[in-house]
PDB file of N, CA and C in Angstrom:
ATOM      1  N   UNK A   1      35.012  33.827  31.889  1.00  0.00           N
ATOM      2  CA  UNK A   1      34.338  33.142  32.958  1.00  0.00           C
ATOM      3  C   UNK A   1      34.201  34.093  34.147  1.00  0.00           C
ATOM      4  N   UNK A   2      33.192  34.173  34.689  1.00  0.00           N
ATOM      5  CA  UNK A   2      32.784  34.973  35.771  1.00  0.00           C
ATOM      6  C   UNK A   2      32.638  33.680  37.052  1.00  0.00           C
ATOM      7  N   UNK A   3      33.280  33.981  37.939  1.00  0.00           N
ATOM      8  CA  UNK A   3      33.447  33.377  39.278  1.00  0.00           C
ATOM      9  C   UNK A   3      33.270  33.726  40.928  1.00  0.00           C
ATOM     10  N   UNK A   4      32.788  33.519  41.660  1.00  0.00           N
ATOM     11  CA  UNK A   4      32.700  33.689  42.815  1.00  0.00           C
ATOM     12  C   UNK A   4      33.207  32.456  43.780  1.00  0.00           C
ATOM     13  N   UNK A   5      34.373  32.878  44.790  1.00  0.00           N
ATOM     14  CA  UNK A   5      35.386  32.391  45.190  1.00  0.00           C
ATOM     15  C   UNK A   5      34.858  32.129  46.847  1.00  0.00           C
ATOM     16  N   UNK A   6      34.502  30.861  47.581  1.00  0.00           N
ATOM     17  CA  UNK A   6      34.130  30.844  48.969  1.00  0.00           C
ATOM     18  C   UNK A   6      35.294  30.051  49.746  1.00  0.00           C
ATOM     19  N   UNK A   7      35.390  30.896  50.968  1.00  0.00           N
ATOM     20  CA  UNK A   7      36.443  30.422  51.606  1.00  0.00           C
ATOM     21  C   UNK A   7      36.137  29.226  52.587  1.00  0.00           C
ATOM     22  N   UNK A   8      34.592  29.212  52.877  1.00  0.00           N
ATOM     23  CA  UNK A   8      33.874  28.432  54.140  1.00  0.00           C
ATOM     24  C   UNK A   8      32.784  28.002  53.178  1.00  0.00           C
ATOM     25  N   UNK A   9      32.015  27.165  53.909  1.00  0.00           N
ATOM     26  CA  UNK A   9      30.399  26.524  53.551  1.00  0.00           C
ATOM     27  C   UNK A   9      29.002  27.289  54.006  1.00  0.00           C
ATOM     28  N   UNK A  10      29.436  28.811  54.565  1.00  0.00           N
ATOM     29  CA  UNK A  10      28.728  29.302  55.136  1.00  0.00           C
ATOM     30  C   UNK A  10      28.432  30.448  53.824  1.00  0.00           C
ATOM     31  N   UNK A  11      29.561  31.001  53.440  1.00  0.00           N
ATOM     32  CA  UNK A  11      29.753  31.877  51.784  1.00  0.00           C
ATOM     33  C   UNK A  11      29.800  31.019  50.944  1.00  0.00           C
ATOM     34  N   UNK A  12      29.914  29.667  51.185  1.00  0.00           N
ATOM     35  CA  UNK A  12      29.285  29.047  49.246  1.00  0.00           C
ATOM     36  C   UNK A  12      28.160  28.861  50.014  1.00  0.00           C
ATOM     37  N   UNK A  13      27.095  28.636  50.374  1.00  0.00           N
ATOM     38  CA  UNK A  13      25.604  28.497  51.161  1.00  0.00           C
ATOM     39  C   UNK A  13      24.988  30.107  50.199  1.00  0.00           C
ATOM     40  N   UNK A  14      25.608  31.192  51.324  1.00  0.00           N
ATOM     41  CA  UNK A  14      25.045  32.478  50.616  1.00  0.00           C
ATOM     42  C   UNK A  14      25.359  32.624  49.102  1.00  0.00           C
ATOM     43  N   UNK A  15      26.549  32.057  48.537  1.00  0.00           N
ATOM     44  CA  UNK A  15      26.409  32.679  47.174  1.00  0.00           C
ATOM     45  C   UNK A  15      25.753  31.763  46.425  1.00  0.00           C
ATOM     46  N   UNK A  16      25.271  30.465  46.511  1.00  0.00           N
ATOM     47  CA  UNK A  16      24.637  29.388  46.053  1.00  0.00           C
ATOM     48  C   UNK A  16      23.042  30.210  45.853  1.00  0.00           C
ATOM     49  N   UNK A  17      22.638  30.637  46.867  1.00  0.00           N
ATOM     50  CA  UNK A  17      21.286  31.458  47.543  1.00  0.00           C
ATOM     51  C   UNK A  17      21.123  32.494  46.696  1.00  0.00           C
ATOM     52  N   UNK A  18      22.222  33.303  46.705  1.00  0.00           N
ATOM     53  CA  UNK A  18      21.928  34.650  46.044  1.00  0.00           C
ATOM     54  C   UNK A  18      22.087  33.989  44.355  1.00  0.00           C
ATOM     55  N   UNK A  19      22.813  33.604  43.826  1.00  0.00           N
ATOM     56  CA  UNK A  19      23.076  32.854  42.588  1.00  0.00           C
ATOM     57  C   UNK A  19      21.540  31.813  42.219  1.00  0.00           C
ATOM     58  N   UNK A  20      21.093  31.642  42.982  1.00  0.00           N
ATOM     59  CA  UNK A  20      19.265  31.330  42.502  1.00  0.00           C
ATOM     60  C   UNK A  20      18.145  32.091  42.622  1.00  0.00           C
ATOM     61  N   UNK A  21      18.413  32.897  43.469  1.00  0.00           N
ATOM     62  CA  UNK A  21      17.419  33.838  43.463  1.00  0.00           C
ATOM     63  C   UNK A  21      17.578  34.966  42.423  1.00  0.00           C
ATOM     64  N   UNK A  22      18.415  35.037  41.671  1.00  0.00           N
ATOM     65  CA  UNK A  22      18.742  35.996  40.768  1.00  0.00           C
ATOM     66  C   UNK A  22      18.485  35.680  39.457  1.00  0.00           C
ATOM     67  N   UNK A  23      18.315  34.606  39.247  1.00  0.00           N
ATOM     68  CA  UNK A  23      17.995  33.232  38.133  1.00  0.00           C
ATOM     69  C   UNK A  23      16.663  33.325  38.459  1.00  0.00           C
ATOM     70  N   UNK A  24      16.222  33.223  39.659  1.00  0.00           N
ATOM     71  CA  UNK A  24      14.423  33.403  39.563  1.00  0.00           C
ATOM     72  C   UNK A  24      14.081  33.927  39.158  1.00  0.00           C
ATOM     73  N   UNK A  25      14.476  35.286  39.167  1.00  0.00           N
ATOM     74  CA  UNK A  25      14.548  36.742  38.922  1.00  0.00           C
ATOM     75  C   UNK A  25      14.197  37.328  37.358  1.00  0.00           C
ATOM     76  N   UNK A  26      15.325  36.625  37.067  1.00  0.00           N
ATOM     77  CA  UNK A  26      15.537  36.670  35.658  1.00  0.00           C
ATOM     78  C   UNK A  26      15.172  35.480  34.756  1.00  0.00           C
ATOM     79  N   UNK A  27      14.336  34.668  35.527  1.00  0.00           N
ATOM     80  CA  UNK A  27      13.855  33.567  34.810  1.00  0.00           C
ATOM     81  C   UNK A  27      14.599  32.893  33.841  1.00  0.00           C
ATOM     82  N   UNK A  28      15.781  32.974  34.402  1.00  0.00           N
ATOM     83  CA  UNK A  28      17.191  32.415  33.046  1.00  0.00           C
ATOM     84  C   UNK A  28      18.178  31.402  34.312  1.00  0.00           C
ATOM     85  N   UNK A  29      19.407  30.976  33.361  1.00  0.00           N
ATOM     86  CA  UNK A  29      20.463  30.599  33.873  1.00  0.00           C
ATOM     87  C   UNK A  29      21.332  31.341  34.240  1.00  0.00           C
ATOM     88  N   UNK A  30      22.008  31.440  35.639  1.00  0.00           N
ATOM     89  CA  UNK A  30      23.412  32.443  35.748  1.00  0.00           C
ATOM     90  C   UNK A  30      24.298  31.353  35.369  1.00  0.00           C
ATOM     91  N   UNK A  31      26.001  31.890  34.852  1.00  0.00           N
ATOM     92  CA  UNK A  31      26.651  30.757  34.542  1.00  0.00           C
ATOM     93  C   UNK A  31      27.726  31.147  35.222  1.00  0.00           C
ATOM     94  N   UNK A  32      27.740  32.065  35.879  1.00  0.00           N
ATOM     95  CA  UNK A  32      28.623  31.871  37.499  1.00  0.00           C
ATOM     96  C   UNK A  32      28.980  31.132  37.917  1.00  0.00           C
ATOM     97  N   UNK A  33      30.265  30.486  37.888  1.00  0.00           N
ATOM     98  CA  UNK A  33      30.659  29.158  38.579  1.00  0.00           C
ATOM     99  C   UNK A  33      30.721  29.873  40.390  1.00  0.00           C
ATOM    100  N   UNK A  34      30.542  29.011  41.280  1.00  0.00           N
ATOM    101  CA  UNK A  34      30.631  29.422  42.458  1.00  0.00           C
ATOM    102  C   UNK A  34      31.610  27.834  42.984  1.00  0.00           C
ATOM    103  N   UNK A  35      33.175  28.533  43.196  1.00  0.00           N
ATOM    104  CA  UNK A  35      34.399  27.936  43.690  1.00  0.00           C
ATOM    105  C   UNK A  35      35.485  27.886  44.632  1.00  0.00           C
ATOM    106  N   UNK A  36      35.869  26.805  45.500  1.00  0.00           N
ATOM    107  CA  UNK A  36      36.242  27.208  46.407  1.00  0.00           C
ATOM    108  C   UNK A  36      37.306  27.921  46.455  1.00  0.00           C
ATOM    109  N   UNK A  37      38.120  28.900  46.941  1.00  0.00           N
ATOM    110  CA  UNK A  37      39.169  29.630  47.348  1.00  0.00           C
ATOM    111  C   UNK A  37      39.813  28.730  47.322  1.00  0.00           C
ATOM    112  N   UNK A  38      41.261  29.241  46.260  1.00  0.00           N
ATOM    113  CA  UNK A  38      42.615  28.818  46.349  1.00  0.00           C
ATOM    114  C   UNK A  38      43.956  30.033  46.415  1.00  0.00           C
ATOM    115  N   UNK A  39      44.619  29.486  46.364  1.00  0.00           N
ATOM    116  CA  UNK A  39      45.977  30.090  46.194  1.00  0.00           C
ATOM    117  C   UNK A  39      45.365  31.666  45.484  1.00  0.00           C
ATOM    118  N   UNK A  40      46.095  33.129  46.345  1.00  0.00           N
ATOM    119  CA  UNK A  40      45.663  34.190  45.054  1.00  0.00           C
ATOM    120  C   UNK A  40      46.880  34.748  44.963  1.00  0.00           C
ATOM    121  N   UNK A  41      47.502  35.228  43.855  1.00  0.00           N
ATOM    122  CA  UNK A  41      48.247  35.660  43.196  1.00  0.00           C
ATOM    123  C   UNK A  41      47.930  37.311  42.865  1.00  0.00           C
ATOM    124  N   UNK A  42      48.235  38.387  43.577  1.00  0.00           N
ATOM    125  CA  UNK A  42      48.131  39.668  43.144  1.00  0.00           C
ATOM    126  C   UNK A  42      49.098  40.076  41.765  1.00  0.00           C
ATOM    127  N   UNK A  43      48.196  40.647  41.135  1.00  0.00           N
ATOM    128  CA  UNK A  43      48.296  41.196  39.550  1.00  0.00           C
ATOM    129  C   UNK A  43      49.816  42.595  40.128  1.00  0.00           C
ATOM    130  N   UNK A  44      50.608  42.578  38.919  1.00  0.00           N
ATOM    131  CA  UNK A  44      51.583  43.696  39.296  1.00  0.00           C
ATOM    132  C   UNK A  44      50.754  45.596  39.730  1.00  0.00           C
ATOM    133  N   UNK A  45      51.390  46.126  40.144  1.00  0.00           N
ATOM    134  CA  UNK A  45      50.646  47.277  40.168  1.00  0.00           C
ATOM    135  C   UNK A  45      50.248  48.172  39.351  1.00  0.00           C
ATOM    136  N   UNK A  46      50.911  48.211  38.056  1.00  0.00           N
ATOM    137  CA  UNK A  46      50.454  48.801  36.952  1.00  0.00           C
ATOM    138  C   UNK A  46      48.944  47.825  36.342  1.00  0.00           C
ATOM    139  N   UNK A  47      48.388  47.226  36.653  1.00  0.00           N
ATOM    140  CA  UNK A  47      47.536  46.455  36.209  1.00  0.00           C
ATOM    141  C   UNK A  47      46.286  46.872  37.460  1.00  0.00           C
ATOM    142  N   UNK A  48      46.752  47.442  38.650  1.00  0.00           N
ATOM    143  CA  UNK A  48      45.691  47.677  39.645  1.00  0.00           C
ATOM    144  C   UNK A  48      44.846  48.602  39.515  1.00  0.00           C
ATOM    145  N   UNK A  49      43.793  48.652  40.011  1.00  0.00           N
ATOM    146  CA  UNK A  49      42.586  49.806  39.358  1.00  0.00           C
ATOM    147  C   UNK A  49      42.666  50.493  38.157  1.00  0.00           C
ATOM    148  N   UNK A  50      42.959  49.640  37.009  1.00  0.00           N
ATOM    149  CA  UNK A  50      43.103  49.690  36.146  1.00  0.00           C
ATOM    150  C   UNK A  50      42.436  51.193  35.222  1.00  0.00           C
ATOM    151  N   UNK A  51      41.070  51.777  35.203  1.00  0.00           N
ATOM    152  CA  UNK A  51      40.136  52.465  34.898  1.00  0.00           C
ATOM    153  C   UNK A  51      40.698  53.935  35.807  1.00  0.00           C
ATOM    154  N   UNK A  52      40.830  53.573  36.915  1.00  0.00           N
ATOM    155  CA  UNK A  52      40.933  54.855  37.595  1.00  0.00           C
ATOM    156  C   UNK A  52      42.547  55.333  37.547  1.00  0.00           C
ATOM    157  N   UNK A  53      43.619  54.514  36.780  1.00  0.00           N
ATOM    158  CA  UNK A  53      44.365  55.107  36.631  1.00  0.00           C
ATOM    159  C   UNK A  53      44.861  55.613  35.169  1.00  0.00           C
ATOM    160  N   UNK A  54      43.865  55.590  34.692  1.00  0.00           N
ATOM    161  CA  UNK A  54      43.609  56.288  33.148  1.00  0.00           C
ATOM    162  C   UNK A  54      43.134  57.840  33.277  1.00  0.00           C
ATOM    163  N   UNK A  55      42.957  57.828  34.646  1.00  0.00           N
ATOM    164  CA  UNK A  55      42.397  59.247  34.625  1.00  0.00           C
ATOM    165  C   UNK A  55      43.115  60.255  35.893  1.00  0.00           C
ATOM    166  N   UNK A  56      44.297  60.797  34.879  1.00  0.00           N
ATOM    167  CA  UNK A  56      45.494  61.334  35.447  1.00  0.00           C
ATOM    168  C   UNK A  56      44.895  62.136  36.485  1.00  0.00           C
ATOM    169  N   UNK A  57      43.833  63.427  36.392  1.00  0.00           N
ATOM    170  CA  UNK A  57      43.658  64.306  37.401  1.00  0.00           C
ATOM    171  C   UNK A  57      43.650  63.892  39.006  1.00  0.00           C
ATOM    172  N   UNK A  58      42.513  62.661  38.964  1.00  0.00           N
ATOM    173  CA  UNK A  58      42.031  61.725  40.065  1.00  0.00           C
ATOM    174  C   UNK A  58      43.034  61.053  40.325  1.00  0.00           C
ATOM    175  N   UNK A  59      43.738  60.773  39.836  1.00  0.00           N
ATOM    176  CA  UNK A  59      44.968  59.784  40.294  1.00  0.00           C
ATOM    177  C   UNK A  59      45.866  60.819  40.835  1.00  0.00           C
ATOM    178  N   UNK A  60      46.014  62.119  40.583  1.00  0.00           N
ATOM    179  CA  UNK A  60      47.091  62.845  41.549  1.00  0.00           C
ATOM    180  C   UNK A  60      46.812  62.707  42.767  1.00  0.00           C
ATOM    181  N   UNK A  61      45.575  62.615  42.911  1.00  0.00           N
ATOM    182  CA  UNK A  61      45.121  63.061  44.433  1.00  0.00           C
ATOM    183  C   UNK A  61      45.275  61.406  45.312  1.00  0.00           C
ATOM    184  N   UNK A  62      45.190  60.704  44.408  1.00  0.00           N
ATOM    185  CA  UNK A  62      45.076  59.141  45.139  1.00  0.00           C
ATOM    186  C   UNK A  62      46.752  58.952  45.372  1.00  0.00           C
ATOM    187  N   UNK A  63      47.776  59.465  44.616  1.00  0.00           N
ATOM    188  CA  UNK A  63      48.946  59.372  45.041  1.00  0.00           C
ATOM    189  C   UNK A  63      49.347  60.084  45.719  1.00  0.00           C
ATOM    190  N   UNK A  64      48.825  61.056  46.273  1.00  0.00           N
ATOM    191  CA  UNK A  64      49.024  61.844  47.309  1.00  0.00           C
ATOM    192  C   UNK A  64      48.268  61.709  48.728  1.00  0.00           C
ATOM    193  N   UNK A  65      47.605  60.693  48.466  1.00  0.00           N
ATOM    194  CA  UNK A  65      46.917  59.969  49.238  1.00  0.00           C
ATOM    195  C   UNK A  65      47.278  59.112  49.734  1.00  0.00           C
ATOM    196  N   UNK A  66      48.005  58.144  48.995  1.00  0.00           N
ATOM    197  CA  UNK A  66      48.976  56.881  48.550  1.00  0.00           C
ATOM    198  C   UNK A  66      50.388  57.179  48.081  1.00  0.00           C
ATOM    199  N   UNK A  67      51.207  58.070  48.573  1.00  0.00           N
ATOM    200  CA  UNK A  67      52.271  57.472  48.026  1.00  0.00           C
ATOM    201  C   UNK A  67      53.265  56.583  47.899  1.00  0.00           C
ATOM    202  N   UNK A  68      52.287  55.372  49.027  1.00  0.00           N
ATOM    203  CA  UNK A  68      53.058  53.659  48.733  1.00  0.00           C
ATOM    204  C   UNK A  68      51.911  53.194  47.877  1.00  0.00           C
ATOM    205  N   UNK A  69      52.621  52.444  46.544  1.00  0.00           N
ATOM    206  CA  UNK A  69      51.613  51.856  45.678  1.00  0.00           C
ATOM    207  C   UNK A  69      50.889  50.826  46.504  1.00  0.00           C
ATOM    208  N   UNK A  70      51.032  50.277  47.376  1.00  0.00           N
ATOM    209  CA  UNK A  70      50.195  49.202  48.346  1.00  0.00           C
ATOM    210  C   UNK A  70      49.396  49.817  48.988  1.00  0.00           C
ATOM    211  N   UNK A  71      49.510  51.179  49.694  1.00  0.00           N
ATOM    212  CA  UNK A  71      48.229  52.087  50.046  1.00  0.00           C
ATOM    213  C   UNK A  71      47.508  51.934  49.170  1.00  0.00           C
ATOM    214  N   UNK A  72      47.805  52.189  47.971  1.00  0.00           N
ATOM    215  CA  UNK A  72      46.778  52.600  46.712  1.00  0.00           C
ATOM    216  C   UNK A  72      46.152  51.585  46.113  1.00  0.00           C
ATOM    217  N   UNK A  73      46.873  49.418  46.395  1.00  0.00           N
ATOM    218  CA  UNK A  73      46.049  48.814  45.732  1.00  0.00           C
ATOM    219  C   UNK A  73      45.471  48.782  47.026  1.00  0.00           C
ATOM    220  N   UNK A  74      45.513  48.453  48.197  1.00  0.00           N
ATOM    221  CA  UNK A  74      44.286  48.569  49.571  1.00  0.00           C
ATOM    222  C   UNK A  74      43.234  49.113  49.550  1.00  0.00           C
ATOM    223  N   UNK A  75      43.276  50.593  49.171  1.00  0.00           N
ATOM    224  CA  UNK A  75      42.176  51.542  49.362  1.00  0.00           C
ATOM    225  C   UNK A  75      41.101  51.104  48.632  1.00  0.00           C
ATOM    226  N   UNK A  76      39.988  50.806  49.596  1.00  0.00           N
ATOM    227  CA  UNK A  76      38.913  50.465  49.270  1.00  0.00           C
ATOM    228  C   UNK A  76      38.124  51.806  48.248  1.00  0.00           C
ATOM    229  N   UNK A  77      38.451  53.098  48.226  1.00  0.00           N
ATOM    230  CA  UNK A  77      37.711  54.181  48.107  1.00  0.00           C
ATOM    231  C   UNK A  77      38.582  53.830  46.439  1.00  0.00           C
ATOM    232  N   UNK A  78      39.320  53.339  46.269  1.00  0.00           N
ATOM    233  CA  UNK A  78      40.258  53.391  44.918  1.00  0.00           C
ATOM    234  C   UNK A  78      39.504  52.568  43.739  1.00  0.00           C
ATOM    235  N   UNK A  79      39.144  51.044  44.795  1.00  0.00           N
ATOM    236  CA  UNK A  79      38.541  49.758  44.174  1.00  0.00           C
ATOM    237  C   UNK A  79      37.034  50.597  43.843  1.00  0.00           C
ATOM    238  N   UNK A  80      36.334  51.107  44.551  1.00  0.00           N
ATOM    239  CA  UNK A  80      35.118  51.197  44.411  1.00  0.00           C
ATOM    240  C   UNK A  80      35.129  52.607  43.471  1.00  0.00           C
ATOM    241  N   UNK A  81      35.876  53.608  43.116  1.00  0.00           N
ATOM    242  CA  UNK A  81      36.153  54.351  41.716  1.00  0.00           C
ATOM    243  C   UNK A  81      36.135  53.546  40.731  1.00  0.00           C
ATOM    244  N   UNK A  82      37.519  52.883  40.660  1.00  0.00           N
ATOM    245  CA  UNK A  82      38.076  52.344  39.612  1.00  0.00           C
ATOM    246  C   UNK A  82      36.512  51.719  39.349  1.00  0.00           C
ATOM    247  N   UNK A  83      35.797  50.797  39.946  1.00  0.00           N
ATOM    248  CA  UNK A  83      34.374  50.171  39.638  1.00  0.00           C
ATOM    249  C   UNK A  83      33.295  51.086  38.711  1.00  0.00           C
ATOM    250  N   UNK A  84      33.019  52.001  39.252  1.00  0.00           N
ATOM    251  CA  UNK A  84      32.461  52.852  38.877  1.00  0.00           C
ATOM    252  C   UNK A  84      32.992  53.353  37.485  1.00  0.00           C
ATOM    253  N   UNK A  85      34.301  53.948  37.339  1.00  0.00           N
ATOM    254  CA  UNK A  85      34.960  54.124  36.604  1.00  0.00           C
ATOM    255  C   UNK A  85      34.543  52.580  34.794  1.00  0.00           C
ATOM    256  N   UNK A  86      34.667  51.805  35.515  1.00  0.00           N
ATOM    257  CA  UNK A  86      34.425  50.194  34.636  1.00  0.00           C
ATOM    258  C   UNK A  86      33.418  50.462  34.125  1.00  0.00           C
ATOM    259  N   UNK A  87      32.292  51.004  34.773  1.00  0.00           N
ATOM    260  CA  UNK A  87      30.966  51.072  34.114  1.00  0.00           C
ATOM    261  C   UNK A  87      30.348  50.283  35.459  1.00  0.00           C
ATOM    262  N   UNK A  88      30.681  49.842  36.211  1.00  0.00           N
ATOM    263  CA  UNK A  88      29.915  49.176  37.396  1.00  0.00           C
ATOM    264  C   UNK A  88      29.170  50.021  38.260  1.00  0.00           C
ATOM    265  N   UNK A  89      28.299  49.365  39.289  1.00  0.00           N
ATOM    266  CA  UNK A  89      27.774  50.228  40.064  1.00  0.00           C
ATOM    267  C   UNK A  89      26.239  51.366  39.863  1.00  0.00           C
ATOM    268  N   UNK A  90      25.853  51.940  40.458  1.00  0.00           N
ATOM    269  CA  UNK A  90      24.432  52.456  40.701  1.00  0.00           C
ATOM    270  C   UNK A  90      24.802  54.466  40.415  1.00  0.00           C
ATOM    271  N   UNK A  91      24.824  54.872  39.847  1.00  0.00           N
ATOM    272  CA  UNK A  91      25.150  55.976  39.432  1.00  0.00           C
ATOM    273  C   UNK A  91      24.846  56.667  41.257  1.00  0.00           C
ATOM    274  N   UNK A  92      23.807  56.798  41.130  1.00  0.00           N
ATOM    275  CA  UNK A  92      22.689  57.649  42.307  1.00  0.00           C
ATOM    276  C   UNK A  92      23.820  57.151  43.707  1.00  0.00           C
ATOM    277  N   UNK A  93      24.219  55.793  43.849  1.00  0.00           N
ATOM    278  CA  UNK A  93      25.213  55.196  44.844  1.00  0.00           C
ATOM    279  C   UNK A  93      26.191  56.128  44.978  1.00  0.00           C
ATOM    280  N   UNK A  94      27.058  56.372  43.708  1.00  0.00           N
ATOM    281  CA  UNK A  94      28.194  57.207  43.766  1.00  0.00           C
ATOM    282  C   UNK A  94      28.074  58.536  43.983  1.00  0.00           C
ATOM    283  N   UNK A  95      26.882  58.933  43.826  1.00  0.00           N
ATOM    284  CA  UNK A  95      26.599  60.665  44.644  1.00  0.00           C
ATOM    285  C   UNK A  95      26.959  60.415  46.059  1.00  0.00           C
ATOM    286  N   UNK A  96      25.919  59.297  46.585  1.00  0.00           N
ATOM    287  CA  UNK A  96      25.640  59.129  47.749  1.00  0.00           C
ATOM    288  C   UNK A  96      27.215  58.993  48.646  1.00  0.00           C
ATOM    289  N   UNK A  97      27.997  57.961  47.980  1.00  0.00           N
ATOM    290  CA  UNK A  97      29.309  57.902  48.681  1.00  0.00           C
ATOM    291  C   UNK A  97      30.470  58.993  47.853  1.00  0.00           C
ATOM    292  N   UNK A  98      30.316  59.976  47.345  1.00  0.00           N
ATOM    293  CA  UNK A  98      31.431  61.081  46.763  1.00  0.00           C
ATOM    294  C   UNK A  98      32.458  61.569  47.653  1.00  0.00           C
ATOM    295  N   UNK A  99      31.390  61.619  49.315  1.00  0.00           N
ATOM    296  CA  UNK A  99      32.498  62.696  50.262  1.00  0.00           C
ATOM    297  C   UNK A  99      32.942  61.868  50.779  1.00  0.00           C
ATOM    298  N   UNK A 100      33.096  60.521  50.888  1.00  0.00           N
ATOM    299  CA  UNK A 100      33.455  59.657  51.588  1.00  0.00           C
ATOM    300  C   UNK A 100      35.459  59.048  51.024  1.00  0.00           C
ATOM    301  N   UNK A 101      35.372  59.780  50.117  1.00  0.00           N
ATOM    302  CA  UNK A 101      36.535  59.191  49.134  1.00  0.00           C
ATOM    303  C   UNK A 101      37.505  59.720  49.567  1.00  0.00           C
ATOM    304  N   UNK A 102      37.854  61.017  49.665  1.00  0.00           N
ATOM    305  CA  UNK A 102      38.933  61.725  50.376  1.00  0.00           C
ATOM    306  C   UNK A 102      39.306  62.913  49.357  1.00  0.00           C
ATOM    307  N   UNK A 103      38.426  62.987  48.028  1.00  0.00           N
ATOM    308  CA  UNK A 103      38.931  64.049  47.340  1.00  0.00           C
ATOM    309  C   UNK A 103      38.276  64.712  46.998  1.00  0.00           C
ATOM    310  N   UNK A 104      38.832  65.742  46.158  1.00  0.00           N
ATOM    311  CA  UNK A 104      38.385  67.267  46.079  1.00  0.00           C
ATOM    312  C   UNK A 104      37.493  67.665  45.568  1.00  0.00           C
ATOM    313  N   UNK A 105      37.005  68.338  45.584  1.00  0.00           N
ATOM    314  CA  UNK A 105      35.706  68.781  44.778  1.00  0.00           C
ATOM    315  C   UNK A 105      35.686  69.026  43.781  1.00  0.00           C
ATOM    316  N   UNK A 106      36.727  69.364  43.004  1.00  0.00           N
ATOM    317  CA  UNK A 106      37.303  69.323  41.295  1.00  0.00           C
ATOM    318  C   UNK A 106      37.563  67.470  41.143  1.00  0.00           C
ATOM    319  N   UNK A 107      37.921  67.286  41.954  1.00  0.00           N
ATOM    320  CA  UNK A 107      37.989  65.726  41.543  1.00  0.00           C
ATOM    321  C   UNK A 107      37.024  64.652  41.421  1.00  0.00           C
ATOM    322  N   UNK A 108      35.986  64.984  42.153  1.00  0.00           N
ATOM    323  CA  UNK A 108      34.544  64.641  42.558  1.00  0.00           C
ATOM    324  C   UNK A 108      33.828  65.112  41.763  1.00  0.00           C
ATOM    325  N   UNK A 109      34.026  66.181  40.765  1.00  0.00           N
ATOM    326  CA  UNK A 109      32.953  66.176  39.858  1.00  0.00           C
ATOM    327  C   UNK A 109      33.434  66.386  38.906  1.00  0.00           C
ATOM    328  N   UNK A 110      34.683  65.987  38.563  1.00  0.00           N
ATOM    329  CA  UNK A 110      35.160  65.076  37.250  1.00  0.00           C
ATOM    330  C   UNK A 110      34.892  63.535  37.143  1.00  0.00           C
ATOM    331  N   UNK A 111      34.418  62.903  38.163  1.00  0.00           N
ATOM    332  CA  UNK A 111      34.465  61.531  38.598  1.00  0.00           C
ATOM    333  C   UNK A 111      33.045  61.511  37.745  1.00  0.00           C
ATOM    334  N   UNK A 112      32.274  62.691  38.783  1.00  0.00           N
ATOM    335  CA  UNK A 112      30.596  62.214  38.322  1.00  0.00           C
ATOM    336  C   UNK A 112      30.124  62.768  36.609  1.00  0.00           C
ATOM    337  N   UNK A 113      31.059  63.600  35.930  1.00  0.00           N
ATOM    338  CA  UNK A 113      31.006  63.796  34.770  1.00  0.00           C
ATOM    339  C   UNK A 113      31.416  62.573  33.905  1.00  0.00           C
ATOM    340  N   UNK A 114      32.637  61.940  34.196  1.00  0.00           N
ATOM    341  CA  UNK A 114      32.885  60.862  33.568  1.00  0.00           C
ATOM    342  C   UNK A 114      31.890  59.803  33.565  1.00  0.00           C
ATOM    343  N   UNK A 115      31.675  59.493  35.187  1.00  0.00           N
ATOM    344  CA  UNK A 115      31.065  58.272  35.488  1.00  0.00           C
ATOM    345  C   UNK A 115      28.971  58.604  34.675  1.00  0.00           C
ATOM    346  N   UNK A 116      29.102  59.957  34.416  1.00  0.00           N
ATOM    347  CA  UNK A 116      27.435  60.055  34.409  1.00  0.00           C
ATOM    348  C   UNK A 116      27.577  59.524  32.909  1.00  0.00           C
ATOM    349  N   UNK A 117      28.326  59.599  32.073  1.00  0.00           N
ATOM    350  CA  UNK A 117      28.993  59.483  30.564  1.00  0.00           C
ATOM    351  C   UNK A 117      28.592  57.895  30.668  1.00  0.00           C
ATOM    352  N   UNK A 118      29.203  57.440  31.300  1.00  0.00           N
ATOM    353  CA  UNK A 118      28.800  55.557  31.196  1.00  0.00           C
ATOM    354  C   UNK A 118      27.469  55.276  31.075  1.00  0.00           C
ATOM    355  N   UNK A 119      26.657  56.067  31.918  1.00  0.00           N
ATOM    356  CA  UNK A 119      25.345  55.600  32.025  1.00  0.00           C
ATOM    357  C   UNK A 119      24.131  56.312  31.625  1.00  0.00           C
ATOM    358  N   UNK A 120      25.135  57.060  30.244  1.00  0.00           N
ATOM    359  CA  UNK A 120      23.686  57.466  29.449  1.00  0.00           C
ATOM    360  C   UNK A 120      23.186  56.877  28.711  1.00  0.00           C
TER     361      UNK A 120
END
């Protein structure tokens, strides 16, 4: 099940919106439930960015970046790898944000070798 979680009536409004216009789009059904926010429960840390910590090189640098595992599930620059990493995301995007991450240039274009691999 794929879900989108609103905390207010103002974000179930927008995701209601975007969740039909995407169905227009695609002239189909989305089956996106769109639900209100409850209780969240964070996953242990071996379970966090799951993708990007399969890939030992890049992960030195994020623990050296992070060496509190709570730095490392925070970092937005981690979530949006690990994404990429999943197969998510706009290839051409991840050029665009590379220097923005905090790592190296051996690490940055092991990222875009891997990540170009997903989307051939």
């Amino acid at each position: 099940m794929t879900a989108i979680f609103f905390h207010n009536e103002e974000q179930k409004k927008l995701a209601l919106e975007s969740k039909n216009r995407v169905a227009a789009m695609i002239e189909g059904k989305i089956y996106t439930k769109i639900l209100p926010a409850s209780e969240f429960y964070l996953a242990e840390a071996y379970h966090q960015k799951y993708y990007l910590q399969q890939k030992t090189n890049i992960m030195k640098e994020f623990k050296a970046m992070y060496p509190n595992v709570d730095g490392f599930i925070d970092s937005t620059a981690a979530a949006r790898i690990n994404g990429y990493l999943a197969g998510y995301g706009i290839f051409e995007e991840l050029k665009g944000e590379l220097n923005g991450f905090g790592l190296s240039p051996e690490a940055n274009q092991e990222l875009l070798d891997i990540v170009s691999r997903l989307y051939r």
